[in-house]
C-alpha atoms as a PDB file:
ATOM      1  CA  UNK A   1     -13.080  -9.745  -8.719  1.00  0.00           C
ATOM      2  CA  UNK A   2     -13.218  -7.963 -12.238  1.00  0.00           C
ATOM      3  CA  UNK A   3     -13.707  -4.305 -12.992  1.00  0.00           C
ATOM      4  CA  UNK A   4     -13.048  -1.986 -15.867  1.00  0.00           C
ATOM      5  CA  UNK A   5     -13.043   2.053 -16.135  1.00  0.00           C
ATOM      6  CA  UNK A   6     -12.712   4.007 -18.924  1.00  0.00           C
ATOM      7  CA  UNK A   7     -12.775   8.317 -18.084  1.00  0.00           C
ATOM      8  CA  UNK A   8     -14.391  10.153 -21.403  1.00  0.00           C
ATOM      9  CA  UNK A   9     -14.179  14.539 -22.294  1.00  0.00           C
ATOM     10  CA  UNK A  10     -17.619  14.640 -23.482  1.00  0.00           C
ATOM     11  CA  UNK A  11     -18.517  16.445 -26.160  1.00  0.00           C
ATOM     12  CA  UNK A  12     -18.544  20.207 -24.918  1.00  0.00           C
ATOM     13  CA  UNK A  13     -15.547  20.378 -22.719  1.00  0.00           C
ATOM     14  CA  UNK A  14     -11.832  20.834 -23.911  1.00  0.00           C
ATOM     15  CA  UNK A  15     -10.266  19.142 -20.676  1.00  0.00           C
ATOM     16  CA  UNK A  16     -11.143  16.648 -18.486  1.00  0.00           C
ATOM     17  CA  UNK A  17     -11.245  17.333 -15.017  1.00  0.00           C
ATOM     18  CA  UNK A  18     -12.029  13.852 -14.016  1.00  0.00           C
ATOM     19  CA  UNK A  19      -9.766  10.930 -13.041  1.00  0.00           C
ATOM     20  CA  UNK A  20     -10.430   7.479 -11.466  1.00  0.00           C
ATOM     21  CA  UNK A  21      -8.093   4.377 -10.111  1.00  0.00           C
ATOM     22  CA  UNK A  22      -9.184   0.747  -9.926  1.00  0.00           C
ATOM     23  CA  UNK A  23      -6.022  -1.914  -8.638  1.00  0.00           C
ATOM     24  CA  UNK A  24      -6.794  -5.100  -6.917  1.00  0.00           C
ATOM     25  CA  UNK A  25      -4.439  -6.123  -4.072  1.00  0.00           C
ATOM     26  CA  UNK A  26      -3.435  -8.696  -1.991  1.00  0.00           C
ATOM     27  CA  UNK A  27      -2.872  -8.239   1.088  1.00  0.00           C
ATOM     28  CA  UNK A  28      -2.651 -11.229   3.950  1.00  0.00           C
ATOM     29  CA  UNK A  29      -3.472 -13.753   0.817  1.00  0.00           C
ATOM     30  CA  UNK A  30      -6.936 -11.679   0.225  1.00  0.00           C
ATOM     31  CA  UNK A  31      -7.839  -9.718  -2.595  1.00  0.00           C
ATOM     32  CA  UNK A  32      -8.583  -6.469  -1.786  1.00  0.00           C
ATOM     33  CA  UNK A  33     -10.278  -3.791  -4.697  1.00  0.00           C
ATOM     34  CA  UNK A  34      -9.950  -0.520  -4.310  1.00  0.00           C
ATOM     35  CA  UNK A  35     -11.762   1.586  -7.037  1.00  0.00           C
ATOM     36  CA  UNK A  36     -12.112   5.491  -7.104  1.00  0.00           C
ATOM     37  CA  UNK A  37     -13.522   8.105  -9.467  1.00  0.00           C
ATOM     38  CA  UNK A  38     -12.806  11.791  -8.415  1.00  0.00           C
ATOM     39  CA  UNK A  39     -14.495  14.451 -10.400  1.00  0.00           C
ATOM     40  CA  UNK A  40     -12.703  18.244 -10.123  1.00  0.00           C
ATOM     41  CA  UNK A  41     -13.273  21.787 -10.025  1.00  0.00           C
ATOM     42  CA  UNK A  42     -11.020  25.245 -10.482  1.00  0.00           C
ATOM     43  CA  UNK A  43     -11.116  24.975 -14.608  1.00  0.00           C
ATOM     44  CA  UNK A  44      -8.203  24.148 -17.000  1.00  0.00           C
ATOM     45  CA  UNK A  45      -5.030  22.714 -14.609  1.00  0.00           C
ATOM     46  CA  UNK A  46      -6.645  23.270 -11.599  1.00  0.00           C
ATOM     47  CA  UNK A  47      -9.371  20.560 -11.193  1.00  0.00           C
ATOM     48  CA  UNK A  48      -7.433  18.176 -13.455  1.00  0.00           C
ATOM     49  CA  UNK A  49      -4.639  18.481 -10.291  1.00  0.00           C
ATOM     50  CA  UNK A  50      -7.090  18.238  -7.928  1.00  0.00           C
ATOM     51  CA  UNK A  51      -8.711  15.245  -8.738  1.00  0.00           C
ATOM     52  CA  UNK A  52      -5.355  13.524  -9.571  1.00  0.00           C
ATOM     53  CA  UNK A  53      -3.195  14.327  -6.503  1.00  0.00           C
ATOM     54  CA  UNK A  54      -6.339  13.449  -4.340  1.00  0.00           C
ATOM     55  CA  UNK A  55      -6.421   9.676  -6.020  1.00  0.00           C
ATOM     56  CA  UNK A  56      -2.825  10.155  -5.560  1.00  0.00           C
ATOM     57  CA  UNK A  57      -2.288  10.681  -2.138  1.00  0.00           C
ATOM     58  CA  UNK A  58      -5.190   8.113  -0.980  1.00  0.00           C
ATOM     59  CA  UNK A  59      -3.865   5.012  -3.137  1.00  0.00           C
ATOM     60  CA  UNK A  60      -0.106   5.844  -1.951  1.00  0.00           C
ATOM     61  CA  UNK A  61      -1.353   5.435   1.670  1.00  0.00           C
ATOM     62  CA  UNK A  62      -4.208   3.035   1.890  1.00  0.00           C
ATOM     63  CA  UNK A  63      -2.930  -0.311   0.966  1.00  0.00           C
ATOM     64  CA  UNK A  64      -0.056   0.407   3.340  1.00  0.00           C
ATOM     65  CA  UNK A  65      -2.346   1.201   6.256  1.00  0.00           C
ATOM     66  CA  UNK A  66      -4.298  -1.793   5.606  1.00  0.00           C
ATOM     67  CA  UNK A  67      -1.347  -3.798   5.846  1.00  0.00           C
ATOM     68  CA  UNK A  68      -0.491  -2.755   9.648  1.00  0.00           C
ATOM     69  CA  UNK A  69      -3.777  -4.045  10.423  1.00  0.00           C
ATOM     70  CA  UNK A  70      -5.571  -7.832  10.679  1.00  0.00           C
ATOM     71  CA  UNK A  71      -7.884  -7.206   7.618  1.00  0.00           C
ATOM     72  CA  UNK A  72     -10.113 -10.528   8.571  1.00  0.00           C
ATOM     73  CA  UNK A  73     -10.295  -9.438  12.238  1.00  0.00           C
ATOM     74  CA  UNK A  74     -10.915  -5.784  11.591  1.00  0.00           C
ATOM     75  CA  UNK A  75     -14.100  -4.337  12.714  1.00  0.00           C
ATOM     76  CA  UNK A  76     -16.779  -1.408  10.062  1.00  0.00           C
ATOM     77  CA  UNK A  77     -14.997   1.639  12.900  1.00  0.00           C
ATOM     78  CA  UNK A  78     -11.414   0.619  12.172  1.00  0.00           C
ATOM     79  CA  UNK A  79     -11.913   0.613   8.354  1.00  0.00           C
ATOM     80  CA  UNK A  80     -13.577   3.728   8.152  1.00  0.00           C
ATOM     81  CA  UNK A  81     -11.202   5.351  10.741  1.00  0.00           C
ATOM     82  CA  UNK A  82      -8.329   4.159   8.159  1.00  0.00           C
ATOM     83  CA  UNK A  83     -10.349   5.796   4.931  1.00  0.00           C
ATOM     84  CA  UNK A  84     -11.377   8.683   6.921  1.00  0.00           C
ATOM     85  CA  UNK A  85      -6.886   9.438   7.519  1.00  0.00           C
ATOM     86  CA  UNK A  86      -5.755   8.598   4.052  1.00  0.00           C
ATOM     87  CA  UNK A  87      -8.701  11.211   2.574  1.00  0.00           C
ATOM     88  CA  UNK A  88      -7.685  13.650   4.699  1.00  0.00           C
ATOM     89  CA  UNK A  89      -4.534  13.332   4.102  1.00  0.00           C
ATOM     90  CA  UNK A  90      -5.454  13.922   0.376  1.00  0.00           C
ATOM     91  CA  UNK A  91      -7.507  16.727   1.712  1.00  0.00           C
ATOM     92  CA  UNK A  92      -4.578  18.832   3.325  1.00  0.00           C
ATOM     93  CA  UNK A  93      -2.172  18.263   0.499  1.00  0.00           C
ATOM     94  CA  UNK A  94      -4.807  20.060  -2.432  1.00  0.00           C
ATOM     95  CA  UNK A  95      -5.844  22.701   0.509  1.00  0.00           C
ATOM     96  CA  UNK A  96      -1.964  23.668   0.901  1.00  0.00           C
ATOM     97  CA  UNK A  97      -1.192  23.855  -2.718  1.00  0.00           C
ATOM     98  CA  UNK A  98      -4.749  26.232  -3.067  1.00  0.00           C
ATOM     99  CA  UNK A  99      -3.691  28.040  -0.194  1.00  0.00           C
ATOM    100  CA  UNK A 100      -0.340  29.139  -1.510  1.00  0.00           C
ATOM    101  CA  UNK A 101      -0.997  29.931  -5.015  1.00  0.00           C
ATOM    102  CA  UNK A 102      -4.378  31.385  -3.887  1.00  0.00           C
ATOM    103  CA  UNK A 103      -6.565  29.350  -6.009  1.00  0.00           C
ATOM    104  CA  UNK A 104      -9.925  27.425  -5.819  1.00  0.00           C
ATOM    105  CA  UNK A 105      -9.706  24.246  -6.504  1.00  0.00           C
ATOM    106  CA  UNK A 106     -11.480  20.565  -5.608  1.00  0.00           C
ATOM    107  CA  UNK A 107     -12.750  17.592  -6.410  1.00  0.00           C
ATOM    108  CA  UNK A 108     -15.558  14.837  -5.425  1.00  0.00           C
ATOM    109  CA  UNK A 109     -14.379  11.344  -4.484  1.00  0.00           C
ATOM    110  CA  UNK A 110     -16.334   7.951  -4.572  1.00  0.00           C
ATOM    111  CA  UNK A 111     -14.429   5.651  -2.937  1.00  0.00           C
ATOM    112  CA  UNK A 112     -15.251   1.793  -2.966  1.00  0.00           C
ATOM    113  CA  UNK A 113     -13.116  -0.776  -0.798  1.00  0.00           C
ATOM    114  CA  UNK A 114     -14.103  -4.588  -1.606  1.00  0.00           C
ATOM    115  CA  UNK A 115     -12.218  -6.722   1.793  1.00  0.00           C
ATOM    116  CA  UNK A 116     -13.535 -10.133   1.639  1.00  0.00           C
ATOM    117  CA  UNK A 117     -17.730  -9.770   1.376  1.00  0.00           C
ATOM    118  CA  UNK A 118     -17.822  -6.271   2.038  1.00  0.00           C
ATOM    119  CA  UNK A 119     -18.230  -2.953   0.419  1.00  0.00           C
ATOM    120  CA  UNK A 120     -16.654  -0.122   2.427  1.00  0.00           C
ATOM    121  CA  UNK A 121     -17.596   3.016   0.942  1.00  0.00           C
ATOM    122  CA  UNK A 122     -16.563   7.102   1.517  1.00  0.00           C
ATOM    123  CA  UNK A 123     -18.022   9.407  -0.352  1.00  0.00           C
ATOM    124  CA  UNK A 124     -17.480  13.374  -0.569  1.00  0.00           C
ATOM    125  CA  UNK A 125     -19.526  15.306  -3.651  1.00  0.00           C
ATOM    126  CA  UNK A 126     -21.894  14.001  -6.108  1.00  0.00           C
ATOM    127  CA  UNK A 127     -19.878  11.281  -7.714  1.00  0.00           C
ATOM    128  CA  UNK A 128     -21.493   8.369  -7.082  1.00  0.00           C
ATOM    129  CA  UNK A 129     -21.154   4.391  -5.851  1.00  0.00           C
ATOM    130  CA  UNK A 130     -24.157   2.019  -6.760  1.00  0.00           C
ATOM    131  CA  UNK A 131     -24.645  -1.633  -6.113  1.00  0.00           C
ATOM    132  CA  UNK A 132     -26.215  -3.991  -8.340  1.00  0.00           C
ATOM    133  CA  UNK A 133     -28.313  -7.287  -6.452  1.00  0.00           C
ATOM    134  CA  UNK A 134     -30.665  -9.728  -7.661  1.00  0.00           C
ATOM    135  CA  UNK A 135     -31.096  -7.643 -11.137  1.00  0.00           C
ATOM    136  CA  UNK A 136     -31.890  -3.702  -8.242  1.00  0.00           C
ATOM    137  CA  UNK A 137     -29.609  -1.325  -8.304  1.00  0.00           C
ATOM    138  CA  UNK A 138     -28.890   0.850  -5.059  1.00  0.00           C
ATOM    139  CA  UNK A 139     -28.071   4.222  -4.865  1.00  0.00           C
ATOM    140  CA  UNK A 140     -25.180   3.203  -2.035  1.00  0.00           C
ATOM    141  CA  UNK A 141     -23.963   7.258  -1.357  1.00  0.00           C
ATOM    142  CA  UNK A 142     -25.781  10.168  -0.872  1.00  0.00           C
ATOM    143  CA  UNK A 143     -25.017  13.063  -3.145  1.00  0.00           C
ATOM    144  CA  UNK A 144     -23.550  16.058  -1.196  1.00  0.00           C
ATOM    145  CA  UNK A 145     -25.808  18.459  -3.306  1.00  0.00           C
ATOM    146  CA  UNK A 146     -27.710  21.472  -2.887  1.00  0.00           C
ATOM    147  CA  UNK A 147     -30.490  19.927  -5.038  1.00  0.00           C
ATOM    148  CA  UNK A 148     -29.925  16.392  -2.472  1.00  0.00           C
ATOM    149  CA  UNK A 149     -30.666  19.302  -0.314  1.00  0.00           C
ATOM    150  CA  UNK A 150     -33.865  20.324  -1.569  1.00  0.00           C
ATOM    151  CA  UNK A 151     -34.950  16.733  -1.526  1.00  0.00           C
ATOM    152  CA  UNK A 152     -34.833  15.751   1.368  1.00  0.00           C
ATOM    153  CA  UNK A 153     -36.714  18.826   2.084  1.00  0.00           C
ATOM    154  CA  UNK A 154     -39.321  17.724  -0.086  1.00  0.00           C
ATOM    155  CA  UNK A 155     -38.780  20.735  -1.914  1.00  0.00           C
ATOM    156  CA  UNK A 156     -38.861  19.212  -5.310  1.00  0.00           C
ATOM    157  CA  UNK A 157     -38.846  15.569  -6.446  1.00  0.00           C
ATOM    158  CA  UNK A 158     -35.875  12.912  -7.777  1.00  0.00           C
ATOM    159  CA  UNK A 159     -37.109  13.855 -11.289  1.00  0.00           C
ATOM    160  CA  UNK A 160     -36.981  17.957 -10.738  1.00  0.00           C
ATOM    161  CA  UNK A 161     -33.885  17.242  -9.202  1.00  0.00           C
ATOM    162  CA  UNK A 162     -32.131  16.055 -12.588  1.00  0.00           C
ATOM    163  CA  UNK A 163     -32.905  18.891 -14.283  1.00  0.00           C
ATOM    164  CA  UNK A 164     -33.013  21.624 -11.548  1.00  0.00           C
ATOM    165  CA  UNK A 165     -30.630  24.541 -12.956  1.00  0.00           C
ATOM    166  CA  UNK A 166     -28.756  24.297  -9.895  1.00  0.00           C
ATOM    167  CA  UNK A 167     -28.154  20.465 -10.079  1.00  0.00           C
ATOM    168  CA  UNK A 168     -24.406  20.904 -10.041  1.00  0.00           C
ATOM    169  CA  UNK A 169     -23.465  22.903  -7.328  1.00  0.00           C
ATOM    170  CA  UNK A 170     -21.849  20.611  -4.879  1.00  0.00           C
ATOM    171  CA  UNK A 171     -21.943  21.104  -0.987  1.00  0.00           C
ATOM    172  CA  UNK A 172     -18.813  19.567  -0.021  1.00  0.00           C
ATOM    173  CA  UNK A 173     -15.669  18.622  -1.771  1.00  0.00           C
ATOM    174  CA  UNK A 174     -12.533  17.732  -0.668  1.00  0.00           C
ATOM    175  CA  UNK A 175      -9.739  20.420  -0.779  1.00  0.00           C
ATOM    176  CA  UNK A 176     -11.597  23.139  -0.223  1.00  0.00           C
ATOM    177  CA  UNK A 177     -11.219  23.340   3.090  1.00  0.00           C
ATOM    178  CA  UNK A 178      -9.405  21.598   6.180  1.00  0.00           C
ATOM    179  CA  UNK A 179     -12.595  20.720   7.985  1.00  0.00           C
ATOM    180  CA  UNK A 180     -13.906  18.316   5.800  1.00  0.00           C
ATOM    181  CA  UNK A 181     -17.102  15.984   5.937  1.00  0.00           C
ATOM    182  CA  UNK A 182     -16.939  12.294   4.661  1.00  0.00           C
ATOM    183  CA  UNK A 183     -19.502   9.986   4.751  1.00  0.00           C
ATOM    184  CA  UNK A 184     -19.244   6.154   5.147  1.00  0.00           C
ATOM    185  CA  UNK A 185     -21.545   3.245   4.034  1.00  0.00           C
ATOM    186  CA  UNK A 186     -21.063  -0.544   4.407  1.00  0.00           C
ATOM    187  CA  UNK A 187     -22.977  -2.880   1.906  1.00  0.00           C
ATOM    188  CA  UNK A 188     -22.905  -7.423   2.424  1.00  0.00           C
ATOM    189  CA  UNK A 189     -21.977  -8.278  -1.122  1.00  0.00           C
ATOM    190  CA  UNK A 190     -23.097 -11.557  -3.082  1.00  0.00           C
ATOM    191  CA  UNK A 191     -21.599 -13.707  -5.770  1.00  0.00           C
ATOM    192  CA  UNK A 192     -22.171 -12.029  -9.141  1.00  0.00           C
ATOM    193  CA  UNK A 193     -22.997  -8.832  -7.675  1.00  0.00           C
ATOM    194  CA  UNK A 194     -22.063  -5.263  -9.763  1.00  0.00           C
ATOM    195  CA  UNK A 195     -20.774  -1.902  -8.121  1.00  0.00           C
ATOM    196  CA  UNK A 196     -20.796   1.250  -9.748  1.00  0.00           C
ATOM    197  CA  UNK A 197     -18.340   4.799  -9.360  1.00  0.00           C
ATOM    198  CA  UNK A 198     -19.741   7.589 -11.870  1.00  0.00           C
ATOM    199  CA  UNK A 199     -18.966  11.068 -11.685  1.00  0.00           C
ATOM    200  CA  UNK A 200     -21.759  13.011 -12.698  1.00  0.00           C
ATOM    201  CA  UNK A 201     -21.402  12.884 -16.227  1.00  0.00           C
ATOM    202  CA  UNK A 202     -23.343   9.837 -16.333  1.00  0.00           C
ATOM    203  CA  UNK A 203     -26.303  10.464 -13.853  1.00  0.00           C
ATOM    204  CA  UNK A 204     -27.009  13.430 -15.066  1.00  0.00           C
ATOM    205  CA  UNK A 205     -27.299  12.221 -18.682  1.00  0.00           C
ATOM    206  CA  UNK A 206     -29.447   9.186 -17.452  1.00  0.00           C
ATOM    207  CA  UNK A 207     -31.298   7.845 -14.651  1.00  0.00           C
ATOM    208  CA  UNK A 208     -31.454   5.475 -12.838  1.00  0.00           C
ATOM    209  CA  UNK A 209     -33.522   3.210 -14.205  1.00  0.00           C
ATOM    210  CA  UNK A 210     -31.550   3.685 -17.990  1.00  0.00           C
ATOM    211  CA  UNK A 211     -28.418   2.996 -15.879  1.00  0.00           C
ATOM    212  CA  UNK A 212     -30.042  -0.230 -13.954  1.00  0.00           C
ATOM    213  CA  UNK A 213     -31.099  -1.765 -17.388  1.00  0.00           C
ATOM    214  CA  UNK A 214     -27.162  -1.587 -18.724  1.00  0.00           C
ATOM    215  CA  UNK A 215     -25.977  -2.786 -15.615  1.00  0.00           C
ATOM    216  CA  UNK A 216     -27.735  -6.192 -15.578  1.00  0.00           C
ATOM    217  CA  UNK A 217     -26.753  -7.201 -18.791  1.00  0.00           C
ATOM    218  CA  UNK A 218     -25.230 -10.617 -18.657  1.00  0.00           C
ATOM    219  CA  UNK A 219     -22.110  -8.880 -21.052  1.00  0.00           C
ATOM    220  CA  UNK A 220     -18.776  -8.529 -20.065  1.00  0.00           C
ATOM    221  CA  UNK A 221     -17.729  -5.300 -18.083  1.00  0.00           C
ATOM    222  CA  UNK A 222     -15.708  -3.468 -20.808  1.00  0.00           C
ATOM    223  CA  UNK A 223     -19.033  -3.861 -23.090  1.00  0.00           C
ATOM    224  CA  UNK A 224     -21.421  -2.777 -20.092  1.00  0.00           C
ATOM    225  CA  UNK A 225     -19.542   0.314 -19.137  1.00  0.00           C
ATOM    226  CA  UNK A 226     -19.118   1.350 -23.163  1.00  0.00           C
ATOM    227  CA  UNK A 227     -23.049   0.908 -23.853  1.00  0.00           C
ATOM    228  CA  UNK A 228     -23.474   3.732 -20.591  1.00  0.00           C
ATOM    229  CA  UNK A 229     -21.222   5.401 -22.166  1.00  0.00           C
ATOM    230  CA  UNK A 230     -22.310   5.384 -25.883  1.00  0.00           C
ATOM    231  CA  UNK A 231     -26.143   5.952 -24.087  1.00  0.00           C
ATOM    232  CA  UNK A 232     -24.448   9.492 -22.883  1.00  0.00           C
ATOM    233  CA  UNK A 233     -23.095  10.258 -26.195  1.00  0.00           C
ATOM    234  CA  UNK A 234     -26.873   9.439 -27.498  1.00  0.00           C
ATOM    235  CA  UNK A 235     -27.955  12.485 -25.428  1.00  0.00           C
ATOM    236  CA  UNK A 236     -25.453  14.856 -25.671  1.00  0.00           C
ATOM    237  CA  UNK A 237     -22.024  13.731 -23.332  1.00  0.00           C
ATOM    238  CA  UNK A 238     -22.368  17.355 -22.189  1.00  0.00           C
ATOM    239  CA  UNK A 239     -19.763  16.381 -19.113  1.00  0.00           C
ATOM    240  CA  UNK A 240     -17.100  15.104 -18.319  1.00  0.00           C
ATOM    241  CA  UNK A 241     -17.814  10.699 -17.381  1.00  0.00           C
ATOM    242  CA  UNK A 242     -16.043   8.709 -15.947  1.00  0.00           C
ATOM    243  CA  UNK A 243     -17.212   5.055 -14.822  1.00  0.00           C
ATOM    244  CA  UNK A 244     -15.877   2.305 -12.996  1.00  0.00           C
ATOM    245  CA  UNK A 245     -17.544  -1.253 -13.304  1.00  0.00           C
ATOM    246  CA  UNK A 246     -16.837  -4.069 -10.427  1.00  0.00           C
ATOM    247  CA  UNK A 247     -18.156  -7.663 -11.061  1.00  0.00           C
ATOM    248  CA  UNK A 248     -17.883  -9.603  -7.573  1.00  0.00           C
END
């Protein structure tokens, strides 16, 4: 397993509110990825802490709750149950620190946990996890959006959607609130197959289909994830991007 990550400003903001972590364990003589990109909210300080204590608190816990389990043996509902504590965890700890200075404050997460030939994925926000196979990529999460909203509605259309003036107002985030929503996917991954964590900086910049032709590119991942960059800087790097490139 390979991956590289870079986290960019942009051209139009002064901070960066976004933050990511990518480690490879092993644990019971198996690699194990985790990868993460958190994108946050609450301006200057706030969003930056956000996003960081969140990755934080999850990588902290995770590999040690792994370890009390059998990772082989272990069933989709166990793994999930395990993300679902350790982000909630994350969760309480912003919500407190909001709470007492009487702040808002949050962040997205993309999470993506690589056991064996699986993809275990949470996702809270509109950061987002795709998978690259046979040359497609695959939307994996759902964006927690209002203009996800409006979609499946069939209000307006995936192309209305990317430039709706609305496109970045979130429905969910973690530490906003103690009753939080995460959703789960599971993927079967292949030899030689990408995943991709973005925060929005880089979907909303390009689509899918400028993404997908990056992706495939038989170049190594520090050269693939610079070119998506460099593509968002061609068009204005009006966000904050961070990305996160896994070769299996």
């Amino acid at each position: 397993m390979k991956y590289f990550s870079l986290t960019d400003v942009g051209k139009k903001r002064s901070n960066n509110e976004d933050d990511y972590f990518s480690k490879v364990y092993t644990i019971q003589d198996t690699e194990v990825g985790l990868f993460m990109v958190a994108d946050g909210m609450g301006g200057y300080e706030f969003g930056e802490y956000a996003s960081k204590k969140t990755l934080e608190v999850i990588k902290d816990n995770l590999s040690v709750q792994l370890s009390e389990i059998d990772i082989h043996l272990a069933q989709s509902k166990e793994i999930f149950s395990i993300l679902k504590k350790v982000i909630q965890s994350a969760n309480n700890e912003v919500v407190n620190v909001s709470s007492n200075k009487d702040i808002f404050m949050g962040t997205t997460i993309a999470l993506a946990l690589v056991i064996e030939n699986s993809l275990y994925v949470a996702n809270v926000g509109d950061s987002r996890t795709y998978l690259l196979n046979d040359n497609k990529l695959l939307q994996v999460s759902k964006d927690n959006s209002y203009v996800q909203e409006l979609v499946d509605m069939g209000a307006i259309d995936i192309t209305e959607a990317r430039t709706h003036n609305e496109r970045n107002k979130i429905t969910r985030a973690v530490g906003v609130d103690y009753d939080l929503d995460i959703d789960f996917y599971k993927k079967k991954l292949q030899p030689n197959d990408k995943i991709l964590l973005c925060s929005d900086g880089l979907n909303t910049m390009l689509d899918d289909g400028e993404i997908e032709q990056i992706v495939k590119l038989n170049e190594p991942l520090e050269v693939i994830v610079k070119k998506l960059l460099a593509k968002v800087y061609d068009k204005g790097a009006s966000d904050n991007t961070t990305i996160t490139c896994i070769l299996i």
